[in-house]
C-alpha atoms as a PDB file:
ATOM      1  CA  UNK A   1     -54.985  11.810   6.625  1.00  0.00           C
ATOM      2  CA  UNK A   2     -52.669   9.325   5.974  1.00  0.00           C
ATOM      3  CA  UNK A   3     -51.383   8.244   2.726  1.00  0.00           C
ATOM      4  CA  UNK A   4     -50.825   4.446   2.370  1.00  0.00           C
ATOM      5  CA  UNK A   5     -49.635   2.144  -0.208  1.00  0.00           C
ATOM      6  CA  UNK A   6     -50.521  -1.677  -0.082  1.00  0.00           C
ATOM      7  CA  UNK A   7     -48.400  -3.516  -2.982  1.00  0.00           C
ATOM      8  CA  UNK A   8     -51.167  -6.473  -3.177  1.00  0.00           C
ATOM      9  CA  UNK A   9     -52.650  -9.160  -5.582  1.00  0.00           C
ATOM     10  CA  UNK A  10     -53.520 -11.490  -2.618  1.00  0.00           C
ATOM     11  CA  UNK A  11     -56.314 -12.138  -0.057  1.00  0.00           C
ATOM     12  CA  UNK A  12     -54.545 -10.558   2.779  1.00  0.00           C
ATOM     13  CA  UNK A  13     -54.013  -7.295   0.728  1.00  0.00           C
ATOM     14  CA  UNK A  14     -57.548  -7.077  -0.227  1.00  0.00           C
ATOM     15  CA  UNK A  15     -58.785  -7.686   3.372  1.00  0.00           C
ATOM     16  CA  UNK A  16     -56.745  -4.955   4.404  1.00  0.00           C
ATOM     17  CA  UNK A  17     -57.579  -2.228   1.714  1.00  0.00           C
ATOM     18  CA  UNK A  18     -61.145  -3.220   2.997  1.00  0.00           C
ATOM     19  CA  UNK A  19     -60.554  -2.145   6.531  1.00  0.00           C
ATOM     20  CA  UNK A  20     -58.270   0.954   5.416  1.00  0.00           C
ATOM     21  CA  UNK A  21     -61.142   1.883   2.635  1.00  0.00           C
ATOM     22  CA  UNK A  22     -63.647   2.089   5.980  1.00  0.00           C
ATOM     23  CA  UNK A  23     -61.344   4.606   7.953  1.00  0.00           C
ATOM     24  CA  UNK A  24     -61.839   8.348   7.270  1.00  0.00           C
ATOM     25  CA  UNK A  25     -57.979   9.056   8.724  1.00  0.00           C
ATOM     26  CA  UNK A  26     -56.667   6.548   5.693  1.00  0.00           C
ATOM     27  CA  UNK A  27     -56.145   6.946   2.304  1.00  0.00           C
ATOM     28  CA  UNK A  28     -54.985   3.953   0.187  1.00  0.00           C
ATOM     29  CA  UNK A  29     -53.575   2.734  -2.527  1.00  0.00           C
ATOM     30  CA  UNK A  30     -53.341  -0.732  -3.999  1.00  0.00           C
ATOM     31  CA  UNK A  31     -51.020  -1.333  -6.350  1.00  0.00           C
ATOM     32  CA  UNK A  32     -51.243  -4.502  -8.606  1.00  0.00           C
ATOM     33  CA  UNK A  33     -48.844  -5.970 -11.130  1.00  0.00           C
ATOM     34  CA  UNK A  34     -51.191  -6.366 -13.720  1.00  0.00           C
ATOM     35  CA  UNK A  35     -50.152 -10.202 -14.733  1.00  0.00           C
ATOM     36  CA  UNK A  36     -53.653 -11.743 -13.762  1.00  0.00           C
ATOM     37  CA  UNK A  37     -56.337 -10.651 -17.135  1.00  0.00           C
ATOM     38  CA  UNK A  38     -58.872 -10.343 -14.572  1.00  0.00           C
ATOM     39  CA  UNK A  39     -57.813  -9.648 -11.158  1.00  0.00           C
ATOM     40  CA  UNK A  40     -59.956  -9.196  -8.616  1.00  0.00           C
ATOM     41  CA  UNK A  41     -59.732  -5.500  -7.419  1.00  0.00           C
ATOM     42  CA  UNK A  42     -59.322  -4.375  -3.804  1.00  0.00           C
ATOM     43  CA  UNK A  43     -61.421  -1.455  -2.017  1.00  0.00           C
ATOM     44  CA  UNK A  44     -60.275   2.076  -2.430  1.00  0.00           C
ATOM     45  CA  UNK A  45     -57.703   3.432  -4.860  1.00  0.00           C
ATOM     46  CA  UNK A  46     -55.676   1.041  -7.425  1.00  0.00           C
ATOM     47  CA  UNK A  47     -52.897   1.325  -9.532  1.00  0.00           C
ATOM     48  CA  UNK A  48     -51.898  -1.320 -12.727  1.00  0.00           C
ATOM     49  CA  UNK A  49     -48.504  -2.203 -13.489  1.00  0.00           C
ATOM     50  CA  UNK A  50     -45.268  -2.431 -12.249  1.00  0.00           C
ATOM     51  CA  UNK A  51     -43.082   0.824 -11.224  1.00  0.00           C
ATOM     52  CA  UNK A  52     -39.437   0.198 -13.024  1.00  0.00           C
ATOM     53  CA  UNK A  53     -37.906  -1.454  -9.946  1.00  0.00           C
ATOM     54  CA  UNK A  54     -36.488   0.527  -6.507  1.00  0.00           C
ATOM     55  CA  UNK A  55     -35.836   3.240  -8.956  1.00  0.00           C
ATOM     56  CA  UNK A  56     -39.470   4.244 -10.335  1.00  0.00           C
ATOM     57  CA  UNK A  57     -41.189   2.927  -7.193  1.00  0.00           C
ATOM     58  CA  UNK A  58     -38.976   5.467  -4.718  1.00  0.00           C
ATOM     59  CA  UNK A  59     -39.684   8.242  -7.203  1.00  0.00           C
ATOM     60  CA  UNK A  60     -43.706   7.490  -6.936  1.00  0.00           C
ATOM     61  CA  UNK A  61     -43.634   7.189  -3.199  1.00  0.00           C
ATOM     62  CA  UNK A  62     -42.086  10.392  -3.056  1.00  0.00           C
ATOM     63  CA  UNK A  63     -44.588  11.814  -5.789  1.00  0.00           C
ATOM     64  CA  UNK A  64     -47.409  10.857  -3.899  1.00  0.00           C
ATOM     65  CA  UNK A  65     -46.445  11.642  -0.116  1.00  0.00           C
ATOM     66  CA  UNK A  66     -46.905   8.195   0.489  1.00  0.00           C
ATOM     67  CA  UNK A  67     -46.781   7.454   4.521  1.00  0.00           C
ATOM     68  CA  UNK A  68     -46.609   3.926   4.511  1.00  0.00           C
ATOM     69  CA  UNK A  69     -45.787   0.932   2.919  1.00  0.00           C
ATOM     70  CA  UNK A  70     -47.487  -2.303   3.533  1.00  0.00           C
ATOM     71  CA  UNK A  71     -45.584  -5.303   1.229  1.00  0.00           C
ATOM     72  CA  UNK A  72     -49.229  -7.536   1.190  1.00  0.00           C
ATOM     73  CA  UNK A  73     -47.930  -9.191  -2.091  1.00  0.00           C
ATOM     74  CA  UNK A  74     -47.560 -12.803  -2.985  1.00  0.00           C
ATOM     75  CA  UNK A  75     -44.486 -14.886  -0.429  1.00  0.00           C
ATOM     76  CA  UNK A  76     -43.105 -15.613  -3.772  1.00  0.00           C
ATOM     77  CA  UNK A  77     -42.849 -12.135  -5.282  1.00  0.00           C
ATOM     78  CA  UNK A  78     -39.341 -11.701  -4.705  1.00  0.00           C
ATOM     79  CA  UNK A  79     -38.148  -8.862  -6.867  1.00  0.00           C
ATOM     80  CA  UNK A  80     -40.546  -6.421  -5.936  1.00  0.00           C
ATOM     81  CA  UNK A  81     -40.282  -7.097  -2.155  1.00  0.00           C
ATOM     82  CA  UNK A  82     -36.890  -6.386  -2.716  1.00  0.00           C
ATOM     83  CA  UNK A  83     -37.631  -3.489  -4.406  1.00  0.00           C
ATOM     84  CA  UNK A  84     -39.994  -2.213  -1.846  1.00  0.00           C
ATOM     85  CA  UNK A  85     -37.114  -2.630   1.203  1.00  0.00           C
ATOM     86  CA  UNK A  86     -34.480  -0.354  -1.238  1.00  0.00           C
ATOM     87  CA  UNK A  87     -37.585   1.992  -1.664  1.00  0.00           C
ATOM     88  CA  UNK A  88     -38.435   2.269   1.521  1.00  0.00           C
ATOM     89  CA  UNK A  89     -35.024   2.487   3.251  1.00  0.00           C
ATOM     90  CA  UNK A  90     -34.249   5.707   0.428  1.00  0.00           C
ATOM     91  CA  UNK A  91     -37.190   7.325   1.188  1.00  0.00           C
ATOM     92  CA  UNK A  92     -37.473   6.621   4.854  1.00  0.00           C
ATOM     93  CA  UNK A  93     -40.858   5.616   4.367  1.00  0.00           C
ATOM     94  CA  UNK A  94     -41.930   2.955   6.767  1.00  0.00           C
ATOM     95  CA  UNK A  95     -42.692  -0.128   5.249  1.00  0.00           C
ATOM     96  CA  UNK A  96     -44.506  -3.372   6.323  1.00  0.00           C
ATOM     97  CA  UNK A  97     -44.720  -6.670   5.269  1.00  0.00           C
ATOM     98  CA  UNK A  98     -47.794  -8.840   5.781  1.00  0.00           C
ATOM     99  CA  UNK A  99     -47.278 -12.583   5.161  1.00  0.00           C
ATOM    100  CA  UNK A 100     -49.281 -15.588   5.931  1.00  0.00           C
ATOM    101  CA  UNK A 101     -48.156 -18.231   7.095  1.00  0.00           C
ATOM    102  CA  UNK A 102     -46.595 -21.230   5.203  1.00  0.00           C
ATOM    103  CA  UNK A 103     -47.734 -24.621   5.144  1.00  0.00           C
ATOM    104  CA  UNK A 104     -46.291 -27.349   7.757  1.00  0.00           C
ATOM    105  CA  UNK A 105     -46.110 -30.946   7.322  1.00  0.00           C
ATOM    106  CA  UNK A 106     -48.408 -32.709   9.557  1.00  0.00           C
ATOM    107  CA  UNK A 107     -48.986 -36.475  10.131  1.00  0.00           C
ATOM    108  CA  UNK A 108     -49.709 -37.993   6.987  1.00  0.00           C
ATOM    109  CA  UNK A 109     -47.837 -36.392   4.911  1.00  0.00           C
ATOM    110  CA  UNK A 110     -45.318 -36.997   2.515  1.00  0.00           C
ATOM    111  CA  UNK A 111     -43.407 -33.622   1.462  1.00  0.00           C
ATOM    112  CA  UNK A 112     -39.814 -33.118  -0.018  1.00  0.00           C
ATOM    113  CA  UNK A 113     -39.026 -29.828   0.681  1.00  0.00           C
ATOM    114  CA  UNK A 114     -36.614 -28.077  -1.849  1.00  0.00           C
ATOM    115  CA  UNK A 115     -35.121 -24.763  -2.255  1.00  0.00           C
ATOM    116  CA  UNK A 116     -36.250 -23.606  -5.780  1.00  0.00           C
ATOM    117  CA  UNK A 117     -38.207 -24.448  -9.085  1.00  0.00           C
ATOM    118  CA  UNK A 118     -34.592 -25.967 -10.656  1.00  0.00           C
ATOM    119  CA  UNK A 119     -34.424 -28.035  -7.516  1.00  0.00           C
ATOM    120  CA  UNK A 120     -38.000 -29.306  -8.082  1.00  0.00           C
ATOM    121  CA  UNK A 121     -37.587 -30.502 -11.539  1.00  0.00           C
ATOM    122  CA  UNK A 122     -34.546 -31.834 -10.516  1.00  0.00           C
ATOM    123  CA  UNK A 123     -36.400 -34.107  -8.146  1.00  0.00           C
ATOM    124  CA  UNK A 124     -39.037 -34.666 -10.560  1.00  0.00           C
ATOM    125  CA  UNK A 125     -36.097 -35.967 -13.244  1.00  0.00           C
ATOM    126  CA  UNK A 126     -35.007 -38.160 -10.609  1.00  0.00           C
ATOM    127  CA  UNK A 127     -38.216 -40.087  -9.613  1.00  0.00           C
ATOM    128  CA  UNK A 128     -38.471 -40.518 -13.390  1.00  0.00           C
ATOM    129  CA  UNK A 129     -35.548 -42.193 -13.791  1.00  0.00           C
ATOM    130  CA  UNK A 130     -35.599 -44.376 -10.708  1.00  0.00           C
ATOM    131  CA  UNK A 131     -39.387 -45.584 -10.933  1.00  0.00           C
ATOM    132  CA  UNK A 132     -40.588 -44.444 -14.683  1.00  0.00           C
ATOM    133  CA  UNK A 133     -42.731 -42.201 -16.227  1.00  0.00           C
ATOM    134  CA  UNK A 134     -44.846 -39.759 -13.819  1.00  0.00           C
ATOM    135  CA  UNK A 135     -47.667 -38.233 -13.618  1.00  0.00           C
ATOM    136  CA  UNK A 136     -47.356 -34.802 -12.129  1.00  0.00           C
ATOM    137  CA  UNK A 137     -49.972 -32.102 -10.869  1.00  0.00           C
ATOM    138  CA  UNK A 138     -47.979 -28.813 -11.167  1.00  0.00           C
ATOM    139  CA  UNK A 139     -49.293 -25.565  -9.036  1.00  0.00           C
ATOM    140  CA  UNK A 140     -46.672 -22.914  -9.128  1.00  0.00           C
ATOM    141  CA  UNK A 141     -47.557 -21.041 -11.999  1.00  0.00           C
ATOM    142  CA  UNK A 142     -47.880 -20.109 -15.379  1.00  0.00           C
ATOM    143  CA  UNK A 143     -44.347 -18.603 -15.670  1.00  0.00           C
ATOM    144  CA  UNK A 144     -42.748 -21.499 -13.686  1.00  0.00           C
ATOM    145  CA  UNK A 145     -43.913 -24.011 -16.716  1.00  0.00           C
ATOM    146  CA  UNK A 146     -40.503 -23.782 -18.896  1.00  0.00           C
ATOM    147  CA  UNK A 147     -38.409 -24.792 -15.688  1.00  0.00           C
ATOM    148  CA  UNK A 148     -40.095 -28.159 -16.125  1.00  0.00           C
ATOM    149  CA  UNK A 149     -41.191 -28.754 -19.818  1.00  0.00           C
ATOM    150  CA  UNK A 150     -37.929 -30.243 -21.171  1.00  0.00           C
ATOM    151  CA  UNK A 151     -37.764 -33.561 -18.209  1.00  0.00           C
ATOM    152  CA  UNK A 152     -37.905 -36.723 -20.444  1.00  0.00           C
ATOM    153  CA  UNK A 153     -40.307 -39.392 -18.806  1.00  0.00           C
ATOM    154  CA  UNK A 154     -42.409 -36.248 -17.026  1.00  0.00           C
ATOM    155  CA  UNK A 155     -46.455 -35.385 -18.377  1.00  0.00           C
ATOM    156  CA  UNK A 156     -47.871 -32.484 -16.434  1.00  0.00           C
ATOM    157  CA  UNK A 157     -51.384 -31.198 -15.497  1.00  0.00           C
ATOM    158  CA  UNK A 158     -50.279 -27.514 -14.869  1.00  0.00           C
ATOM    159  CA  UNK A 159     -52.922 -25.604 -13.220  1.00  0.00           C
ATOM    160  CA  UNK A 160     -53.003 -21.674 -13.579  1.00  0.00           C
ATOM    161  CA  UNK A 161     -55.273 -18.792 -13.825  1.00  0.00           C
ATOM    162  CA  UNK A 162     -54.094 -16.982 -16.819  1.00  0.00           C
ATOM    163  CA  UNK A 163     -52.905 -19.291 -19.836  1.00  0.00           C
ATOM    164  CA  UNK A 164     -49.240 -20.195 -20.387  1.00  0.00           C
ATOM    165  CA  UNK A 165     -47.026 -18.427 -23.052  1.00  0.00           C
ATOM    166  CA  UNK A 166     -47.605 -20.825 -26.682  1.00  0.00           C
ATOM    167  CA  UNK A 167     -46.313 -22.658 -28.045  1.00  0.00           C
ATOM    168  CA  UNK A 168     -47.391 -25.375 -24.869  1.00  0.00           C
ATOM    169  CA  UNK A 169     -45.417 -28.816 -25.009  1.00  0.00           C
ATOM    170  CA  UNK A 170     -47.090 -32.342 -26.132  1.00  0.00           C
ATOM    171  CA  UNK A 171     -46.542 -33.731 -22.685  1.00  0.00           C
ATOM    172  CA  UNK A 172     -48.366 -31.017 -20.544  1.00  0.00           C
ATOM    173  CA  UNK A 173     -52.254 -30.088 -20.168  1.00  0.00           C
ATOM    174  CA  UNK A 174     -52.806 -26.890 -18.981  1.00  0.00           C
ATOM    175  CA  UNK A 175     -55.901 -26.464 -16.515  1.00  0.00           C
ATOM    176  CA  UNK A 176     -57.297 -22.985 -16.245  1.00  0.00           C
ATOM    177  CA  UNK A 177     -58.838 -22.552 -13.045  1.00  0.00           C
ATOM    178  CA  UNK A 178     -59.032 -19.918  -9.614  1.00  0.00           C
ATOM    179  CA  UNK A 179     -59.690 -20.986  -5.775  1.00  0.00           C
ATOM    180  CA  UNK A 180     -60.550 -21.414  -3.642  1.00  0.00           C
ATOM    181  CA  UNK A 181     -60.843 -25.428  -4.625  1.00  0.00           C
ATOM    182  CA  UNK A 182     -62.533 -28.208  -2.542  1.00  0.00           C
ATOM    183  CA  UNK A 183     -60.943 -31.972  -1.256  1.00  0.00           C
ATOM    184  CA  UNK A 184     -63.592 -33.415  -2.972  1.00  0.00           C
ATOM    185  CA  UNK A 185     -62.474 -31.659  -6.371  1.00  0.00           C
ATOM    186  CA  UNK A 186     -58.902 -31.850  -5.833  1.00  0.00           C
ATOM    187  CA  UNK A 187     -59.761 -35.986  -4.908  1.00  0.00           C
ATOM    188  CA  UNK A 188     -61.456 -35.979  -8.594  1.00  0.00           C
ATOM    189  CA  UNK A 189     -58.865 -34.351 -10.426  1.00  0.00           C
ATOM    190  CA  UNK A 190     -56.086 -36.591  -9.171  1.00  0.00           C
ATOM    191  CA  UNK A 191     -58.217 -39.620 -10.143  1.00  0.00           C
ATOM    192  CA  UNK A 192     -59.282 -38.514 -13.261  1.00  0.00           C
ATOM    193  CA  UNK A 193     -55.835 -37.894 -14.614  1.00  0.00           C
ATOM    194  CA  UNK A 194     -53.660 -40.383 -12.620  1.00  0.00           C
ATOM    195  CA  UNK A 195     -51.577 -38.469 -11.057  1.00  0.00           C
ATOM    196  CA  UNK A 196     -48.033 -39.468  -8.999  1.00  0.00           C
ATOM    197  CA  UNK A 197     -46.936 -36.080  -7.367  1.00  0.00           C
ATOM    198  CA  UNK A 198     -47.672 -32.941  -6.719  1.00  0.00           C
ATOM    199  CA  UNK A 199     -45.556 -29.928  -6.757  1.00  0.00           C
ATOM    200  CA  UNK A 200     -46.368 -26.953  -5.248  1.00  0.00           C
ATOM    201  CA  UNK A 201     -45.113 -23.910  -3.755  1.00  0.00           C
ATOM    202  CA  UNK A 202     -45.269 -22.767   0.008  1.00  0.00           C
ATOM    203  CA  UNK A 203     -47.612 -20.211  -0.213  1.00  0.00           C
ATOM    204  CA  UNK A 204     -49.725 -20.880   2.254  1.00  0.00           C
ATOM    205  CA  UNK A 205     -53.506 -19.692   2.888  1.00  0.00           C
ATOM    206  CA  UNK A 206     -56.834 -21.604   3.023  1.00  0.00           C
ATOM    207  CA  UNK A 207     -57.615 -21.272  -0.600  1.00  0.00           C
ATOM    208  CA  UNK A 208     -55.459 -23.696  -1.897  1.00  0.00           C
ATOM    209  CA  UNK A 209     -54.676 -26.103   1.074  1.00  0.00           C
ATOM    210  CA  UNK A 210     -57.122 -28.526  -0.128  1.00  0.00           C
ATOM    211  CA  UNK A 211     -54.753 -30.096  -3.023  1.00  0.00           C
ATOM    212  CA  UNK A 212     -52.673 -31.011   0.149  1.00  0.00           C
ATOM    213  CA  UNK A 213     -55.316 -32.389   1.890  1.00  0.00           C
ATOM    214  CA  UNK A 214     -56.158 -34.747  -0.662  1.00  0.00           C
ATOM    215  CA  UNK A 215     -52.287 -35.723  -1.629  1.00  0.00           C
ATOM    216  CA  UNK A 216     -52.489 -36.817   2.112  1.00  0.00           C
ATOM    217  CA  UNK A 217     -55.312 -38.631   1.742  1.00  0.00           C
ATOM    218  CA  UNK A 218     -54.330 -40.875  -1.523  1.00  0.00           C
ATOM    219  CA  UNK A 219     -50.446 -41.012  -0.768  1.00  0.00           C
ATOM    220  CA  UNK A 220     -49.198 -38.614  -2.998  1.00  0.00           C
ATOM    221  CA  UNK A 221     -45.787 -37.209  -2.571  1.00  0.00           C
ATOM    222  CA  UNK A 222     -45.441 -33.729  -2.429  1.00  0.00           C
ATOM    223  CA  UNK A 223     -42.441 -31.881  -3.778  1.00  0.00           C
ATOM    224  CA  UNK A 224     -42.913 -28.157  -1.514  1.00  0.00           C
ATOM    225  CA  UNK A 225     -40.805 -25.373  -2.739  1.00  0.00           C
ATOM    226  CA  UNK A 226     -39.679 -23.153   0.010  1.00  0.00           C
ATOM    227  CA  UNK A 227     -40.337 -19.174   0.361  1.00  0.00           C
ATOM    228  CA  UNK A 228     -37.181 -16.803  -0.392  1.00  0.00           C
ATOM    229  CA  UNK A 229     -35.933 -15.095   1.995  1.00  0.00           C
ATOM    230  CA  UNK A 230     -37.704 -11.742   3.038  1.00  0.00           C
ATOM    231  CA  UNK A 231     -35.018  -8.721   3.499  1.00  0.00           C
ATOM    232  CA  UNK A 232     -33.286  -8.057   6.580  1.00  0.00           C
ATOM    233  CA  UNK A 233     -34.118  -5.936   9.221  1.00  0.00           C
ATOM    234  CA  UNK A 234     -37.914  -5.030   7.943  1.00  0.00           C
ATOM    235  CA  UNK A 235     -41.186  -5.590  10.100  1.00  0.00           C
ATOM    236  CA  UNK A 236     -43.226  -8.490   8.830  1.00  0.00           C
ATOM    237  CA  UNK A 237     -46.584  -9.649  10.657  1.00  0.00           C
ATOM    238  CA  UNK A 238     -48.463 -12.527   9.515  1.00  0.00           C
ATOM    239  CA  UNK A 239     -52.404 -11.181   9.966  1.00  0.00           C
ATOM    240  CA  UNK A 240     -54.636  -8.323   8.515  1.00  0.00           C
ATOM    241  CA  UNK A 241     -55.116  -7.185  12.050  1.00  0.00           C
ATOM    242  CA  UNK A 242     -51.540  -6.994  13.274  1.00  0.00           C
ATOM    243  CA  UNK A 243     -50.962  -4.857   9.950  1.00  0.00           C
ATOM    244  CA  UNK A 244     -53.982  -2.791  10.960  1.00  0.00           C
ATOM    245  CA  UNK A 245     -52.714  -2.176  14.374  1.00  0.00           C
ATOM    246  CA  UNK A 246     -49.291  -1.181  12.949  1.00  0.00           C
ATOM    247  CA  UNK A 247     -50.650   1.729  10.967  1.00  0.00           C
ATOM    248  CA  UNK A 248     -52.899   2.972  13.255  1.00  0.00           C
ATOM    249  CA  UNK A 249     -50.201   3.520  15.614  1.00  0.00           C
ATOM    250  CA  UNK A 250     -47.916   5.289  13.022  1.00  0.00           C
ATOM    251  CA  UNK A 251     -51.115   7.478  12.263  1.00  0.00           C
ATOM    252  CA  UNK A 252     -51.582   8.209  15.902  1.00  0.00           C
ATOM    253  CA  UNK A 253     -48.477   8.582  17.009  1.00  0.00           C
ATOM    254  CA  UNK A 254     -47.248  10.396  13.512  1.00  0.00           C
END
């Protein structure tokens, strides 16, 4: 049998725990960070909470014979990707990384495309201060919302699934909601609260697309922050089944 450990909290990772749960030569092990209050838990085995960095995380993989490594979490979860290559290159565990694919601008569309939060609400002070107060649907995050609170002319409809840290500023309304959403929905909510420009971040996925969609539709600017870089040198594959394939033929060829 062998031992695998999916670091997940997305779609992909649950699809693939799924597949790995239904195969008698697999064991896994999803691990989740434990920042969503009520996440929504993958097939087989899972673990809460973080592991102390490269440090803790080598010492469990070691613990627990682990046999491979599948990186399945979030394209913005830098740190513990990071902390998954240093693991894994200590160790000598194997480790994969399974990304979707990003978003890409298509005809219609009206996207900025910047290089981090800081560089957003830079942006987002800018168009402020050229053509006056705006109206902003923000999308990256709970813990994103300080990097953007403090821009004078700037009210924000900041959508999240868990509640932002209090005290929450005058000039933002927080909207607690999960996807998958709908272009009719995302349509309605821009309406309803007159909004000027969306910011978002390049996660990519169907679940979320359709606040894109309808940005194309009534002319909304997008401000798209880009993905960090992934580590050098490690396999990455962008579908459940290519990460399927690439563990069965570790496991068969041991």
């Amino acid at each position: 049998m062998r031992r695998v450990l999916i670091l997940g909290g997305t779609a992909e990772a649950r699809a693939l725990a799924a597949e790995l749960a239904a195969d008698p030569g697999m064991r896994v092990v999803s691990s989740l960070a434990g920042r969503v209050t009520d996440p929504r838990l993958p097939a087989g085995q899972v673990r809460m909470g973080g592991f102390g960095g490269p440090d803790g995380l080598t010492a469990w993989l070691a613990a627990e014979r682990i046999d491979a490594m599948v990186d399945a979490t979030h394209p913005f979860a830098a740190r513990m990707t990071a902390s998954a290559a240093e693991a894994a290159a200590r160790t000598g565990v194997p480790l994969l990384i399974l990304r979707r694919p990003g978003w890409r601008e298509g005809p219609g569309d009206d996207w900025q495309r910047v290089a981090s939060l800081a560089e957003a609400a830079t942006r987002l002070h800018g168009m402020a201060r050229q053509h006056g107060p705006a109206r902003v649907f923000l999308t990256t995050g709970r813990r994103s919302l300080p990097v953007f609170t403090g821009l004078a002319g700037v009210w924000l409809l900041a959508r999240s699934v868990d509640p932002p840290e209090p005290p929450v500023p005058d000039n933002v309304h927080v909207l607690l909601d999960r996807g998958p959403y709908t272009v009719a929905g995302e349509r309605a909510l821009i309406r309803e609260h007159r909004l000027d420009v969306l910011v978002t971040k390049d996660s990519g996925g169907r679940m979320t697309t359709a606040k894109l969609v309808a940005a194309r539709e009534l002319g909304l600017p997008v401000i798209m922050v880009d993905r960090p870089p992934l580590p050098i040198g490690v396999r990455t594959v962008e579908t459940v089944g290519a990460a399927v394939t690439w563990l069965h033929k570790r496991r068969d060829h041991g």
